[in-house]
N, C-alpha and C. Protein backbone atom coordinates (compact mmCIF):
# COMPACT_ATOMS: atom_id res chain seq x y z
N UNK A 1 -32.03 -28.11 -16.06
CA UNK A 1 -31.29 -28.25 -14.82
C UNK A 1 -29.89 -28.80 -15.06
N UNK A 2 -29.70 -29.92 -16.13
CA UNK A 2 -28.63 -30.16 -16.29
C UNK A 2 -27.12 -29.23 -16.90
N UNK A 3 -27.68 -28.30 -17.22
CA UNK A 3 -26.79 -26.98 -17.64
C UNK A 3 -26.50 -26.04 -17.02
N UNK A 4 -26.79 -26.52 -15.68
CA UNK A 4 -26.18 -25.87 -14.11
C UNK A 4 -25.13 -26.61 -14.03
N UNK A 5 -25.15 -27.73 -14.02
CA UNK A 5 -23.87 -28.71 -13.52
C UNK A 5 -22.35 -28.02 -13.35
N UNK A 6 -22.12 -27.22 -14.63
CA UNK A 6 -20.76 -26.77 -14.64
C UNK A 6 -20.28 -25.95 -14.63
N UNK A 7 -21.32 -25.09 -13.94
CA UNK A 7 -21.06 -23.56 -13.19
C UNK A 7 -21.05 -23.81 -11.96
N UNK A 8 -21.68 -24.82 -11.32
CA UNK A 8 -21.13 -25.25 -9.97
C UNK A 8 -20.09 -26.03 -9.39
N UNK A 9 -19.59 -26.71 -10.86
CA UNK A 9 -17.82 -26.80 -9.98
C UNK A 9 -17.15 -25.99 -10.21
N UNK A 10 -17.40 -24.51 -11.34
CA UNK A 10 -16.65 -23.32 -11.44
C UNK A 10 -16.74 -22.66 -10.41
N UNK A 11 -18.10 -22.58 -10.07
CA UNK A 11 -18.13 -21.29 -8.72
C UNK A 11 -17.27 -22.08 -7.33
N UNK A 12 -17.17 -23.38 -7.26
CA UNK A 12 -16.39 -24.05 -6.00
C UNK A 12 -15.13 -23.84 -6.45
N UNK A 13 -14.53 -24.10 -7.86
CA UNK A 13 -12.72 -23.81 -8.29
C UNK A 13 -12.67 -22.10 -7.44
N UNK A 14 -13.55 -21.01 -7.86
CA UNK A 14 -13.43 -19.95 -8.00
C UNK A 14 -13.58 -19.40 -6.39
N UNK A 15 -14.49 -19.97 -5.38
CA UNK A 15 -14.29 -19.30 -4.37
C UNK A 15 -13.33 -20.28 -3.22
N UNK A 16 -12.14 -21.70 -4.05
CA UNK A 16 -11.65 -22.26 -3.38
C UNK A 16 -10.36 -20.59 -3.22
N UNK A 17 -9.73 -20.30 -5.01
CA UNK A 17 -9.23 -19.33 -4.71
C UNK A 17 -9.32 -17.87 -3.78
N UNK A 18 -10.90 -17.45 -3.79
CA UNK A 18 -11.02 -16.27 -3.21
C UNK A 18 -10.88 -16.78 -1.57
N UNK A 19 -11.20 -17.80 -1.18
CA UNK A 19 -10.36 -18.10 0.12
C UNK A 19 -9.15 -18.04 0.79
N UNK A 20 -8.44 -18.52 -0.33
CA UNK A 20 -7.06 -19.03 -0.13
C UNK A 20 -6.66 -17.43 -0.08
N UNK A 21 -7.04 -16.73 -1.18
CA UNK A 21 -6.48 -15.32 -1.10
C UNK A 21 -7.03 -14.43 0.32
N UNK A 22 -8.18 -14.80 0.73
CA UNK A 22 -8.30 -13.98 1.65
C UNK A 22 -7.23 -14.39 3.08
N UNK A 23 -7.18 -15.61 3.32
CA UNK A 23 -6.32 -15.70 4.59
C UNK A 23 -4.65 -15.34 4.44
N UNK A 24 -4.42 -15.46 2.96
CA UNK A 24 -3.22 -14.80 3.00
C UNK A 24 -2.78 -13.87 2.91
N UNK A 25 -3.55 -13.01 2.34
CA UNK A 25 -3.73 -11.65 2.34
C UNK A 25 -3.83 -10.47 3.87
N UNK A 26 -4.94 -11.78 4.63
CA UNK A 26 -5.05 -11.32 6.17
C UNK A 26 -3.73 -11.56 6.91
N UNK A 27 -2.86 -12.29 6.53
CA UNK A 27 -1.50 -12.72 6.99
C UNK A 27 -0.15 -11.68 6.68
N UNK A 28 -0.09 -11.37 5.14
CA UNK A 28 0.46 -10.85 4.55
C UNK A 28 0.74 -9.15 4.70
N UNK A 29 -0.55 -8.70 4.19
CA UNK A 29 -0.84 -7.13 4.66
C UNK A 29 0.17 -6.55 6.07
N UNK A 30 -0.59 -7.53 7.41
CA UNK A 30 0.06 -6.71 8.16
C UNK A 30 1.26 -6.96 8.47
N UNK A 31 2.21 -7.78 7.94
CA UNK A 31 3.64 -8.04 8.04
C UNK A 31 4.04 -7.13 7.31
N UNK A 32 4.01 -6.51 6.02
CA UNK A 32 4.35 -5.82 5.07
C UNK A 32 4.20 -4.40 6.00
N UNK A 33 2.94 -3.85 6.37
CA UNK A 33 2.87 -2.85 7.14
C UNK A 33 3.65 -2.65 8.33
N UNK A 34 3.86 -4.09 8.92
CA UNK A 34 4.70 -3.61 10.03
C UNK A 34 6.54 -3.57 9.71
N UNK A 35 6.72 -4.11 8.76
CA UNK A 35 7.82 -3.87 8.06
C UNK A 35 8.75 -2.84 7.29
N UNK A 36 7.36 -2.16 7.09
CA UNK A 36 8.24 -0.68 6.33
C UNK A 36 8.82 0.09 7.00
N UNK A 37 8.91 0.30 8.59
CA UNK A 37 9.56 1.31 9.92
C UNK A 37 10.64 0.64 9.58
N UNK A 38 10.61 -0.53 9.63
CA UNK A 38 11.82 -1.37 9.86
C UNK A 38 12.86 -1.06 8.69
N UNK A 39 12.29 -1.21 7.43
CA UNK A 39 13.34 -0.84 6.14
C UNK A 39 13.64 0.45 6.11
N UNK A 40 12.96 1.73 6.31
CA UNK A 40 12.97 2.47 7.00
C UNK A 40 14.09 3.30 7.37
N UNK A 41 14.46 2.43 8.97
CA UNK A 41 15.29 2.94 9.68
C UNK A 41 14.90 2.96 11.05
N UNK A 42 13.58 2.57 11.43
CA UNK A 42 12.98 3.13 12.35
C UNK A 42 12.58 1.89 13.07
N UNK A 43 13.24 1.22 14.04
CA UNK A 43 13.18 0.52 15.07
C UNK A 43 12.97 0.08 16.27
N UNK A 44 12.68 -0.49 17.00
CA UNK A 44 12.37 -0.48 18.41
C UNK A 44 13.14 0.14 19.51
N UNK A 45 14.44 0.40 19.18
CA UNK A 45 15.66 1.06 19.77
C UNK A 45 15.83 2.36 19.74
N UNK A 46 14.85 3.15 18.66
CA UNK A 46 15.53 4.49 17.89
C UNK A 46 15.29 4.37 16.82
N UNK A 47 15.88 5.23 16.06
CA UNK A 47 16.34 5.39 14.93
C UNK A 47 17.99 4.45 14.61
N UNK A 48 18.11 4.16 13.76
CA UNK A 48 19.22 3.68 13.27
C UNK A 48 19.99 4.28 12.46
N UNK A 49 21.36 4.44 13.23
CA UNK A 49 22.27 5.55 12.31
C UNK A 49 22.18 5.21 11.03
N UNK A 50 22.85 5.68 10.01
CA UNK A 50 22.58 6.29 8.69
C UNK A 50 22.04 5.80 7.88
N UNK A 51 20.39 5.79 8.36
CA UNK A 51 19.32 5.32 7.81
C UNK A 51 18.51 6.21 7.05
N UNK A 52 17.38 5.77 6.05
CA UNK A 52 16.67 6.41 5.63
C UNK A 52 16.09 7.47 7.03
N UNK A 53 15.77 6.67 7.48
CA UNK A 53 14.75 7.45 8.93
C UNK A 53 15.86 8.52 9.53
N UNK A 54 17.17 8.73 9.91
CA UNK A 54 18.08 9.31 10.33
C UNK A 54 18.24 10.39 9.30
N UNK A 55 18.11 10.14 8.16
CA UNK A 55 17.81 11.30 6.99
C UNK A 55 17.25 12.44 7.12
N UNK A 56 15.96 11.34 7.14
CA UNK A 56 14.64 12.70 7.65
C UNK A 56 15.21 13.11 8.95
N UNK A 57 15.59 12.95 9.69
CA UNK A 57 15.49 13.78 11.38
C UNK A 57 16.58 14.89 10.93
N UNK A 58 17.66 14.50 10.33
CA UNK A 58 18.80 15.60 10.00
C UNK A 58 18.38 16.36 8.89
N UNK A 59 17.42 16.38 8.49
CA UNK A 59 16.49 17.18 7.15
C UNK A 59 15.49 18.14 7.93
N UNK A 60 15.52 17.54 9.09
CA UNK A 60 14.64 18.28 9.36
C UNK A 60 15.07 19.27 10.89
N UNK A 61 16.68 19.25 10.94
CA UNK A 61 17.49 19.17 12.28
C UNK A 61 17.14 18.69 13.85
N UNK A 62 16.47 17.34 13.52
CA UNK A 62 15.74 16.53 14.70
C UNK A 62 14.44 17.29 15.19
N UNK A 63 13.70 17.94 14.30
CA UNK A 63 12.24 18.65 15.02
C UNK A 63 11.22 17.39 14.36
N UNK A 64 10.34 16.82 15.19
CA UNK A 64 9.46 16.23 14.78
C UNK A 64 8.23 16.61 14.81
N UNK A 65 7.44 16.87 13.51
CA UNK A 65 5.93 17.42 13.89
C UNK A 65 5.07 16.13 14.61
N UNK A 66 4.20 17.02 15.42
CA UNK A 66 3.22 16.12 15.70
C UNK A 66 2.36 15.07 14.39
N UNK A 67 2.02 14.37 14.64
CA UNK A 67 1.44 13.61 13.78
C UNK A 67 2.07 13.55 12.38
N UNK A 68 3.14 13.75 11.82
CA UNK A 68 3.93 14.05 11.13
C UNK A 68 4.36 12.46 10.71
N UNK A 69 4.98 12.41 9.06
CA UNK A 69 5.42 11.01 8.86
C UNK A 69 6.28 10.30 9.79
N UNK A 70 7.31 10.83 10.21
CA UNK A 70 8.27 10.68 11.21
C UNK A 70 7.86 10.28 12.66
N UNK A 71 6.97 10.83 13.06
CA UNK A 71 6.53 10.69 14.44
C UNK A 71 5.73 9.11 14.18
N UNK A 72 4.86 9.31 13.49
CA UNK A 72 4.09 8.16 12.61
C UNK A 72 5.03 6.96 13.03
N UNK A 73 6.27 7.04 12.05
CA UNK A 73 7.04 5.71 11.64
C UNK A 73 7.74 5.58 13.50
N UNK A 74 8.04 6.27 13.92
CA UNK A 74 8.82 6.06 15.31
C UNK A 74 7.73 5.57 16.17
N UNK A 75 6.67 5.64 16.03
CA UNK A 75 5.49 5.38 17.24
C UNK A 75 5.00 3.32 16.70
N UNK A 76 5.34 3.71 15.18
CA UNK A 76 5.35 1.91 14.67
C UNK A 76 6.19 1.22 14.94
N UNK A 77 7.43 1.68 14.55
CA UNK A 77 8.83 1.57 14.60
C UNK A 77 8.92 0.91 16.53
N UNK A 78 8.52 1.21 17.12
CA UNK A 78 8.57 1.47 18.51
C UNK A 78 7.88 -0.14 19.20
N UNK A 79 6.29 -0.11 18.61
CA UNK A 79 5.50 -1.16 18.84
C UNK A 79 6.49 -2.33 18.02
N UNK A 80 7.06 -2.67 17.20
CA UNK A 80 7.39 -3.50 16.72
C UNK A 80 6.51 -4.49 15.78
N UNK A 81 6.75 -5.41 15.49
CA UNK A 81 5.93 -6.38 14.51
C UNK A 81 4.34 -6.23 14.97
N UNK A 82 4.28 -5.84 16.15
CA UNK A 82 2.66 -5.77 16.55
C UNK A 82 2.10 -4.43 16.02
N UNK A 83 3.51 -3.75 15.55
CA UNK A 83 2.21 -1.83 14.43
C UNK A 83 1.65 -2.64 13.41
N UNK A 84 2.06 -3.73 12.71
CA UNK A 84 0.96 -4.05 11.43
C UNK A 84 -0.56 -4.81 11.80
N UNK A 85 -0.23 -5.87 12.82
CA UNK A 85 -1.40 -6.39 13.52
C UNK A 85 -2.36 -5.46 14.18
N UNK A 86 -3.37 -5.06 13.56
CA UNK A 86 -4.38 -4.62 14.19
C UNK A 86 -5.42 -4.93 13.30
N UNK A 87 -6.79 -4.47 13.68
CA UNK A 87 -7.89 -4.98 13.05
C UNK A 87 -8.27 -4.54 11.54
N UNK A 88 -7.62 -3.08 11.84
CA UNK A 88 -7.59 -2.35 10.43
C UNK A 88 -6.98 -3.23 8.85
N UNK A 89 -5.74 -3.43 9.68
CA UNK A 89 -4.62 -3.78 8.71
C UNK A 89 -5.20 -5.39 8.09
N UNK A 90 -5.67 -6.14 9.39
CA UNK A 90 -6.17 -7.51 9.04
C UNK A 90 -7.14 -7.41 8.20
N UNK A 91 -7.70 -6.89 8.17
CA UNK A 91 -9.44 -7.04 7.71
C UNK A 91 -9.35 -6.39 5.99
N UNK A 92 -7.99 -4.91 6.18
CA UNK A 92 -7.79 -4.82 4.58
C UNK A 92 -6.93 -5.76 3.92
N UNK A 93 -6.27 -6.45 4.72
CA UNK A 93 -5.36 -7.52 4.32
C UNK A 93 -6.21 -8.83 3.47
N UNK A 94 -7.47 -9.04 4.09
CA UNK A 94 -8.70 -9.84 3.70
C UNK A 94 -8.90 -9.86 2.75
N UNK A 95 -9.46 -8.42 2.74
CA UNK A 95 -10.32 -7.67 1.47
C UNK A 95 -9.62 -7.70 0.29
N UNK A 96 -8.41 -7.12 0.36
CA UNK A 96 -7.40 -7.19 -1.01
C UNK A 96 -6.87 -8.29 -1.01
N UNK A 97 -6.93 -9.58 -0.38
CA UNK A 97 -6.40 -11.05 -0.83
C UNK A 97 -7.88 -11.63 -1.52
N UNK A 98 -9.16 -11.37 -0.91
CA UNK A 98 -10.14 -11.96 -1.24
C UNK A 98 -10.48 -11.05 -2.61
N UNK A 99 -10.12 -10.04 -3.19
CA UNK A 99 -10.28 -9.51 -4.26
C UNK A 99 -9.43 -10.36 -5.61
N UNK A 100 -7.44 -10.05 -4.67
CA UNK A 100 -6.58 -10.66 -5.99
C UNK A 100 -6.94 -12.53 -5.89
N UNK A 101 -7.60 -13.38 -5.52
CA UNK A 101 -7.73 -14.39 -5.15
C UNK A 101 -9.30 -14.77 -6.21
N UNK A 102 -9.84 -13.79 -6.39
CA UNK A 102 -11.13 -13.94 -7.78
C UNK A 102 -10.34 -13.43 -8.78
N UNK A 103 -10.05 -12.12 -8.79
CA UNK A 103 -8.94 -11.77 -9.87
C UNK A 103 -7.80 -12.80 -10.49
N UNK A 104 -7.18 -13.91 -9.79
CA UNK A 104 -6.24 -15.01 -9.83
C UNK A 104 -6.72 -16.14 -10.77
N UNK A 105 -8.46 -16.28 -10.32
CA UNK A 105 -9.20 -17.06 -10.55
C UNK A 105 -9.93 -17.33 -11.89
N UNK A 106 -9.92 -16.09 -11.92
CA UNK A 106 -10.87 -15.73 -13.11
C UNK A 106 -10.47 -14.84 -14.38
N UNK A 107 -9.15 -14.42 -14.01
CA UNK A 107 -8.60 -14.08 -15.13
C UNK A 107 -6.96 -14.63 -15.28
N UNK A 108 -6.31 -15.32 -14.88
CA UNK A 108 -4.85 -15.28 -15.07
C UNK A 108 -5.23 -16.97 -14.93
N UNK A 109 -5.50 -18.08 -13.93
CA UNK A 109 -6.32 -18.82 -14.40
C UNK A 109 -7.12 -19.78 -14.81
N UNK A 110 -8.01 -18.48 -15.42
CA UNK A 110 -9.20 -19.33 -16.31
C UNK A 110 -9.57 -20.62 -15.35
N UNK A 111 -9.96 -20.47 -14.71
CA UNK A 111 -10.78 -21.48 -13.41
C UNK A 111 -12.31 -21.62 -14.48
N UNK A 112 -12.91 -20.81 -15.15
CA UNK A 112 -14.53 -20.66 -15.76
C UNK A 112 -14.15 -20.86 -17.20
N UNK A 113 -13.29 -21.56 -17.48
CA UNK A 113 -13.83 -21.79 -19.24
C UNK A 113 -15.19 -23.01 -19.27
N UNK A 114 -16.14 -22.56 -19.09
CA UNK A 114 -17.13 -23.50 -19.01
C UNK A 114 -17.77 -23.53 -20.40
């Protein structure tokens, strides 16, 4: 029994990180997602003259397909900081912080040299 001892303050070092990574990750994700309209070109206003996003519309002489990247980024672009917040975005935001957050842990580090 005594040769448990020190895998149980490893596994507490190790899922203090996979915590920490998951809420920031849930934080992170959807700012990043709701951010890319924005770098973009593609804003709550429109489009923004001679933007990436203004590119595509004159590439394409202002026709937008339905469901198309463009229509996509203008319908995010539109909602504002609230296109990354949704449940989708949060919950993969989780998942891939609570992944790099064991990954952090356990290999870069070394939380388990036991």
């Amino acid at each position: 029994m005594e040769n448990i001892y020190p895998y149980l303050e490893c596994i507490g070092e190790v899922c203090k990180y996979i915590l920490i990574g998951g809420c920031v990750g849930s934080i992170a994700i959807p700012f990043i997602v709701a951010a890319i309209p924005f770098l973009l070109g593609f804003g709550v206003g429109g489009i923004v003259s001679g933007s990436i996003a203004s590119m595509l519309m004159a590439r394409h002489n202002g026709y937008v397909p339905i469901n198309g990247f463009v229509s996509n980024m203008q319908r995010m672009g539109e909602k504002g900081w609230q296109a990354g917040f949704n449940p989708g975005t949060i919950i993969l935001g989780c998942i891939l912080g609570l992944c790099f957050g064991g990954f952090l842990a356990l290999s870069v580090h070394d939380v388990c040299s036991v």
